[in-house]
Protein backbone atom coordinates (compact mmCIF):
# COMPACT_ATOMS: atom_id res chain seq x y z
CA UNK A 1 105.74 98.72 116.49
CA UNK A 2 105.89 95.44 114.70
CA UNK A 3 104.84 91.91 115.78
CA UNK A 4 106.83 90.41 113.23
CA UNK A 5 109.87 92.39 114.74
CA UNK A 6 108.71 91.51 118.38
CA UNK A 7 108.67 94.94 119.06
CA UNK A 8 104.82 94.26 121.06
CA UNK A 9 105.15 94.82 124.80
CA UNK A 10 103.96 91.53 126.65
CA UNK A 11 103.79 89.70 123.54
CA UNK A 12 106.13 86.89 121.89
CA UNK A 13 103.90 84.59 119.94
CA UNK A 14 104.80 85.91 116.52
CA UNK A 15 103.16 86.65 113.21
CA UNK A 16 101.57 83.02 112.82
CA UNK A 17 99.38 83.46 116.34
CA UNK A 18 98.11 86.57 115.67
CA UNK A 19 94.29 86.64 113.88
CA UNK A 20 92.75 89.11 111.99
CA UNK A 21 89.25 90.17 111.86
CA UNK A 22 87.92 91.51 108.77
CA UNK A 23 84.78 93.45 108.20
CA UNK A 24 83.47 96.97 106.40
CA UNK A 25 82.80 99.82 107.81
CA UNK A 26 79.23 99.55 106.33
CA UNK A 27 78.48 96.53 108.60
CA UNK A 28 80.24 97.98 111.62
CA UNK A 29 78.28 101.02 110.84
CA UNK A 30 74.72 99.31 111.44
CA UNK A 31 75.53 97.76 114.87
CA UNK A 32 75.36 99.57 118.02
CA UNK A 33 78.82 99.45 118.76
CA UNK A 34 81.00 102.38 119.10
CA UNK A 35 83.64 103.15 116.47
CA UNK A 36 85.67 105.74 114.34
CA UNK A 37 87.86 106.31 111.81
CA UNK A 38 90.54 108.47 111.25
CA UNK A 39 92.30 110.07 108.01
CA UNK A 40 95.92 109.14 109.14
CA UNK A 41 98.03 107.67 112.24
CA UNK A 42 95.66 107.72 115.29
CA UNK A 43 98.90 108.82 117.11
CA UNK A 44 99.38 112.20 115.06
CA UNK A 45 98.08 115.26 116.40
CA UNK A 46 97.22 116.07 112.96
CA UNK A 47 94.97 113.53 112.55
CA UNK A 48 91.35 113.59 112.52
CA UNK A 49 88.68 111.07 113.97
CA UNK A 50 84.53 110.59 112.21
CA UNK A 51 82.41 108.26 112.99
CA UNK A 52 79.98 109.04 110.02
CA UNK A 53 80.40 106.98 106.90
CA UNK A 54 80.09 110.51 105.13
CA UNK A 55 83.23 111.59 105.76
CA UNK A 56 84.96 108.37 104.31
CA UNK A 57 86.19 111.11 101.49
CA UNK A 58 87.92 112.83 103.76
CA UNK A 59 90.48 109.95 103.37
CA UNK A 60 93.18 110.09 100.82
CA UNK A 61 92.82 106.62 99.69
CA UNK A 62 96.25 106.75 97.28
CA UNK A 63 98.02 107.15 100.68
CA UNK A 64 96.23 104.16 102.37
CA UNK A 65 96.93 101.98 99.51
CA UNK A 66 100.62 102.47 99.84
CA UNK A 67 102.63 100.38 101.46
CA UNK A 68 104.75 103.38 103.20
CA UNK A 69 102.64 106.49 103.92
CA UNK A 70 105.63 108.86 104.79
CA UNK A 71 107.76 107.37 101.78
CA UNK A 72 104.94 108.35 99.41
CA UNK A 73 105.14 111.99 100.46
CA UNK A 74 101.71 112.03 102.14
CA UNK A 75 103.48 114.24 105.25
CA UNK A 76 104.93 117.73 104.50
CA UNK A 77 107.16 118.61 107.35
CA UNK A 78 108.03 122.05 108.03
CA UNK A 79 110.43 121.84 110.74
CA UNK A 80 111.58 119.33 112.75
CA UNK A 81 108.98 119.43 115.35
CA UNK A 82 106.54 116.50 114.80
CA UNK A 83 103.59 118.88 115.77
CA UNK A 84 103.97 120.84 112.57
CA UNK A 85 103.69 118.34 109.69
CA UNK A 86 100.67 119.14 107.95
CA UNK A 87 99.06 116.89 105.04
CA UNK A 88 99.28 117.46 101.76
């Protein structure tokens, strides 16, 4: 869903009111808060959650640094059921 769209429930400030916090994942990494990463859509059953900086690799970086994952090709699908696309 897209704030710029106004497709966020309970929200209809737009673009300009919304802030962004920037950090690394190095810094995150040396507090004691709790956090994760994950190599693709956090909604995807696919997808895969670390919470070590040593699996950063596990990433495909080309992908994130598209502007359209699934345009790219980064999602194989076999059938039609969402459950089944596999990386590639």
């Amino acid at each position: 869903l897209a704030v710029h769209k106004g497709q966020v429930a309970n929200y209809q400030g737009g673009q300009a009111e919304v802030i962004y916090l920037v950090s690394s994942a190095e810094t995150i990494a040396k507090t004691d808060l709790i956090w994760c990463f994950t190599d693709g859509h956090a909604v995807e059953g696919i997808t895969e959650f670390f919470d070590s900086l040593d699996e950063l690799p596990k990433v495909v970086w080309g992908a994130v640094e598209t502007w359209r994952w699934v345009a790219v090709g980064c999602f194989k699908t076999q059938t039609l059921n969402v459950a089944n696309r596999q990386r590639f």
